[in-house]
Structures are given as C-alpha cells and as structure tokens.
Protein backbone atom coordinates (compact mmCIF):
# COMPACT_ATOMS: atom_id res chain seq x y z
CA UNK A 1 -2.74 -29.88 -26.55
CA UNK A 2 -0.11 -27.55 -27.76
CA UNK A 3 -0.58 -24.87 -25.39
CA UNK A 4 0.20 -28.05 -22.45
CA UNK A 5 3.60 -28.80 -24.40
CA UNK A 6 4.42 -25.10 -24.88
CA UNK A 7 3.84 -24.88 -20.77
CA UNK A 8 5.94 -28.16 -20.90
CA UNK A 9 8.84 -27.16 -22.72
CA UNK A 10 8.48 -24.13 -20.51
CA UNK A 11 8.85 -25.70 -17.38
CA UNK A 12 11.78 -27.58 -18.64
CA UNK A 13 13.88 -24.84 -19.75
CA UNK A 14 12.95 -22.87 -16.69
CA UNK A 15 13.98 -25.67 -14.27
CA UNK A 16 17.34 -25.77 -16.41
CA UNK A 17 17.71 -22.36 -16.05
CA UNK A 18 17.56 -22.33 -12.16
CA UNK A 19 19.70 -25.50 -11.95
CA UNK A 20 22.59 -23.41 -13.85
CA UNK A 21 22.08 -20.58 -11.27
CA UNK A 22 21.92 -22.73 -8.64
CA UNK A 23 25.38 -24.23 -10.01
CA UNK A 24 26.69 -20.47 -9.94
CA UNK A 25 25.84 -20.30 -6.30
CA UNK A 26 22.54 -18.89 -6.19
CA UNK A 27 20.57 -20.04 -2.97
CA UNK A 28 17.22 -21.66 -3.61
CA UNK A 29 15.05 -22.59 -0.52
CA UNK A 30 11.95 -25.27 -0.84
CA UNK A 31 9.07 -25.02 -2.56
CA UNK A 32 10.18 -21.91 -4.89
CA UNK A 33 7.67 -21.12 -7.44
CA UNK A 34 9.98 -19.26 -10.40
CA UNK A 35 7.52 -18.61 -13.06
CA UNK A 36 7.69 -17.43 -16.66
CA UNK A 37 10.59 -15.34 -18.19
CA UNK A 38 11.67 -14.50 -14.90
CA UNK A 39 15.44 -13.28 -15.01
CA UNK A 40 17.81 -13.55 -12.30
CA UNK A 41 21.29 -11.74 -12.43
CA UNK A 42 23.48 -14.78 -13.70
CA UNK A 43 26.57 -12.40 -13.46
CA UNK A 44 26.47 -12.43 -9.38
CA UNK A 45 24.11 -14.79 -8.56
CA UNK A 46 25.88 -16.26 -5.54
CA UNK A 47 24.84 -12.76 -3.99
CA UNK A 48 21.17 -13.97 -4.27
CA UNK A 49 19.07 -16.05 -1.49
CA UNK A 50 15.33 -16.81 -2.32
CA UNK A 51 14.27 -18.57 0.74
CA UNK A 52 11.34 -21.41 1.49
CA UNK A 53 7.63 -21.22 -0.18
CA UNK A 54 8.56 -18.05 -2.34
CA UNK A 55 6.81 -17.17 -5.64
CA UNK A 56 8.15 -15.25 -8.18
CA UNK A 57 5.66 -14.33 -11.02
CA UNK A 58 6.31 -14.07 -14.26
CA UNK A 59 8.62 -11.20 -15.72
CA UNK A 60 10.64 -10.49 -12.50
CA UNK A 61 13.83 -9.18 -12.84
CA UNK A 62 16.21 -9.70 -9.49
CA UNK A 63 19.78 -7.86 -10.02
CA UNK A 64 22.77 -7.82 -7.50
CA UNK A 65 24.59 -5.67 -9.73
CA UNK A 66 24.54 -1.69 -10.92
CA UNK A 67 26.39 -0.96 -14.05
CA UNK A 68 24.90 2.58 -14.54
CA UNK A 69 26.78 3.90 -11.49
CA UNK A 70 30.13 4.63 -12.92
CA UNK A 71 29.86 3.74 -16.20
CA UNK A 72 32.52 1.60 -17.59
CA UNK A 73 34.55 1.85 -14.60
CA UNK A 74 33.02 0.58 -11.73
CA UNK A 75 29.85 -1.18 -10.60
CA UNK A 76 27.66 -1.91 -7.70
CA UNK A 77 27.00 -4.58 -6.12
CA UNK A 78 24.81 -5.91 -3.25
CA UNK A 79 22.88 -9.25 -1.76
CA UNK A 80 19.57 -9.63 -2.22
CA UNK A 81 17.34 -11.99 -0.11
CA UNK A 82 14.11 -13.29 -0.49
CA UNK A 83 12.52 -13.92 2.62
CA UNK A 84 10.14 -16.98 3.49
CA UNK A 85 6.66 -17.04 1.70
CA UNK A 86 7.16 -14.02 -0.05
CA UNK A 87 5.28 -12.89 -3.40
CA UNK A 88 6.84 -11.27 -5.88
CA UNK A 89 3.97 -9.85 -8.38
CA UNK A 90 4.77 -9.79 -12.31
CA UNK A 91 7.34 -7.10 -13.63
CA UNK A 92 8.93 -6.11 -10.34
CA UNK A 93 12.16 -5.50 -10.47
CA UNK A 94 13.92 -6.20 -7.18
CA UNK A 95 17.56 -4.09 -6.99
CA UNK A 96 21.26 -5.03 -5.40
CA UNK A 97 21.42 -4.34 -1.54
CA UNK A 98 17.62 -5.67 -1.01
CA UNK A 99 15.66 -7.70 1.21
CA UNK A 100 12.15 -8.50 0.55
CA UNK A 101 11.07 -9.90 4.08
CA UNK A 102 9.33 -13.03 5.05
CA UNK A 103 5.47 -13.04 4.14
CA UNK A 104 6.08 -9.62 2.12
CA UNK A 105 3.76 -9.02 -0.86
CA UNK A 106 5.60 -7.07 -3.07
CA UNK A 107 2.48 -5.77 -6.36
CA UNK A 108 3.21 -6.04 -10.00
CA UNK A 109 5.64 -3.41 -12.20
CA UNK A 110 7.18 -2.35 -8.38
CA UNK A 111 11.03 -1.63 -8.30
CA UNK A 112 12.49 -2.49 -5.19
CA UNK A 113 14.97 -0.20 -4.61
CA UNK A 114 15.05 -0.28 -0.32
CA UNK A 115 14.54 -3.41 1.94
CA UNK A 116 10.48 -4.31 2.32
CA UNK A 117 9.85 -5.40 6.11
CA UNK A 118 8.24 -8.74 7.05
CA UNK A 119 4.56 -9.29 7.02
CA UNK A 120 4.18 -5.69 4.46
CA UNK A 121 2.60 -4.94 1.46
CA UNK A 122 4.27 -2.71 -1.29
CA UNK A 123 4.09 -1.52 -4.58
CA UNK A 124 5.22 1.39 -7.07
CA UNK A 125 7.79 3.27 -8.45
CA UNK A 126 9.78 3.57 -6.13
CA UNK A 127 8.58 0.62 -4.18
CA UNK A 128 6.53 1.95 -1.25
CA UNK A 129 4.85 0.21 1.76
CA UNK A 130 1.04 -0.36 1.32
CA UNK A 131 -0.35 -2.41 3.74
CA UNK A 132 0.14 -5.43 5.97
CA UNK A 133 -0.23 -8.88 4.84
CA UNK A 134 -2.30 -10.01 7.96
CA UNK A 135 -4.88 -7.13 7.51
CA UNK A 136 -4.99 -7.60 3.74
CA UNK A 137 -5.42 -11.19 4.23
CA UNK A 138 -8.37 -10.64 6.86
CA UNK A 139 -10.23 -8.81 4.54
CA UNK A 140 -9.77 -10.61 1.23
CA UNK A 141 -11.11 -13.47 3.43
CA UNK A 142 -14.17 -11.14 4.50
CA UNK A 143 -14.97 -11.13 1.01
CA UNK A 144 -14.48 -14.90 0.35
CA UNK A 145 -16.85 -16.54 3.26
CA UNK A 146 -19.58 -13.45 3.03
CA UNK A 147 -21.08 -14.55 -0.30
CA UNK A 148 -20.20 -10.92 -1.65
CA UNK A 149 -17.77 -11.81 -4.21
CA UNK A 150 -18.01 -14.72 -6.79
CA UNK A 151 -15.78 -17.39 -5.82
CA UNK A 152 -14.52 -20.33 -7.74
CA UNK A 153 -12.80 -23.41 -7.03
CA UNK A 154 -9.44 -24.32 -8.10
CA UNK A 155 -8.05 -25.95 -9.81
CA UNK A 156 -11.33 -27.14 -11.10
CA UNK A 157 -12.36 -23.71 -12.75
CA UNK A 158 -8.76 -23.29 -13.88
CA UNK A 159 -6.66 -24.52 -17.36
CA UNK A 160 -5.30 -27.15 -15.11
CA UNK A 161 -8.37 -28.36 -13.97
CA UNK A 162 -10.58 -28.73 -16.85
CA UNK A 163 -12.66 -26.02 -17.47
CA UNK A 164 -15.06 -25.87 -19.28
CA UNK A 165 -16.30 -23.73 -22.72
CA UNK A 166 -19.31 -23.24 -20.51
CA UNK A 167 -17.29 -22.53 -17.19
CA UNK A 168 -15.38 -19.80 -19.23
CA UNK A 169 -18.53 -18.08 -20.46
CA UNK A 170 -20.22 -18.06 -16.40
CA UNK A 171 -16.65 -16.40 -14.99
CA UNK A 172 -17.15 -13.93 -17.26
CA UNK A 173 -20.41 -12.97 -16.82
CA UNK A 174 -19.82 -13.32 -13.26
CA UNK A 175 -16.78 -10.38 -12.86
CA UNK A 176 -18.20 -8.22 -15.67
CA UNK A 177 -18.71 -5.61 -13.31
CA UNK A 178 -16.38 -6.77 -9.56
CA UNK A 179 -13.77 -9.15 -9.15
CA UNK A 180 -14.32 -12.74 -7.57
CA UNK A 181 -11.84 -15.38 -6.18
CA UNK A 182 -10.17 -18.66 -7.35
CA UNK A 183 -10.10 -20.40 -3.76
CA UNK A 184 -7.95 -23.60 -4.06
CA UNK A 185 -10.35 -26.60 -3.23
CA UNK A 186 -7.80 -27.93 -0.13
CA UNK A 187 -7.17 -25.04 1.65
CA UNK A 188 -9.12 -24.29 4.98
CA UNK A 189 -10.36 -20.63 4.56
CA UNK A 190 -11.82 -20.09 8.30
C-alpha cells in the first residue's frame, strides 16, 4: 500500500513538474511517458521539443544549455528535439544542439552529444550508433514467438498487475541463467 502512494505522490509531483515546464515553453507532444527523477533544463526549456509517444526513463537529464564553455562569461546554448516514439533509456544525458530522431533507441548512462538519426540504435560515452530499430526489433521478436526465451505477460506478471509471491519466485528461477520478456497482453506480436 505505501509503495502505490509513494508511486502516487510521484506521479503527482512529476505531472506538476512538466506542467511548469510546459508553462516555460517547453513543447510536449501526446502520449509522453516522463518517468522518475527525470530533469529537464528549466533555465531554457522553450529550446526543448519532445514529440508524440516518447518515453523518457527514469534519471534522464535533457540540457539546452553549456555553462562549462566559458566559464562565467558566456554559455551555450542549443534546441534539442525529441523525435516521435523515441526511447530514452535511464541516465542518458541528452546535450544542447541535439536531435534524437523519430523511433531512435537511445541505451541507458549514453550522453548524447551529436544528433542520433531516425529508426537507430545508440549508446555510450560518447553516444555512438549501434544498430537499427527495425533489425533489433525483428530479432527480439525471433526470440519472443520461438519459445527460446521465457516470456511473461503484462501487466499481469508485473507490480501493476498483481503478481504474485509465487509469480516472483517462478521469474526468478526462470532468468537465473538468460533473460526473458514482459510482452504486454494487447499487443499483436506477429
């Protein structure tokens, strides 16, 4: 029970957050998913665009200004966009002058320091590209429908869904030794 008013309370202050931003001039598409301690540059947020469908996970830091490059005297400054049904993995840090393109995967920890192209995958330090969505997509899916992974349904073997003391205990067992897959329950995999 507390941990659902914690997420609660949470939520609320997030969405507050955002709302402020959005007051500043920050431009929020649809269905953005902004999670967790997630900071966005309040000082020039009017140069930031996070378009339709995006999700931000949690501890993403997205800056359209540089104080370090002339200390005290002057300081950069850039747009950053977004693009359509991007994913933004926990801890990236996304830089001024950037623009994470439309389906882009962008991993966890990366800092974004050039523009990532549509449809491409990228992670590090310096942010590099890694992939392609599609491919990475095709064979993720491979893994799903061939029985080789353990796959679970969502939300029913997630927090949100009820699981289970017993559920818990069968996950883990499960990915002792591989990873598996938490495939939502209304999405059409094939």
């Amino acid at each position: 029970m507390m941990t659902n008013i914690k997420k609660l309370i949470s939520r609320g202050a997030r969405k507050s957050y955002v709302k402020r931003l959005e007051k500043k001039g920050l431009v929020l598409g649809k269905n953005v998913n902004i999670q967790d301690q997630v900071s966005i540059d309040e000082s020039e947020c009017w140069l930031i665009e996070i378009e339709d469908d995006v999700v931000i996970a949690p501890r993403v830091i997205i800056l359209a200004h540089d104080a370090s490059c002339i200390q005290g005297r002057a300081t950069k400054i850039g747009r950053v966009t977004i693009g359509k049904k991007a994913f933004i993995g926990a801890g990236a840090v996304i830089l001024p002058g950037v623009r994470v393109g439309e389906n882009a995967v962008v991993g966890a920890g990366s800092v974004i320091t050039k523009s990532i192209p549509d449809n491409s995958i990228a992670a590090g330090n310096p942010c590099q590209i890694i992939g392609n969505r599609k491919a990475s997509e095709e064979f993720h899916l491979r893994k799903i429908t061939s029985g080789e992974k353990p796959v679970y349904s969502w939300p029913d073997w997630g927090t949100e869904g009820g699981i289970t003391e017993e559920m818990k205990q069968i996950m883990k067992s499960d990915l002792e030794h591989t990873n598996g897959y938490l495939v939502n329950n209304t999405s059409h995999l094939e």
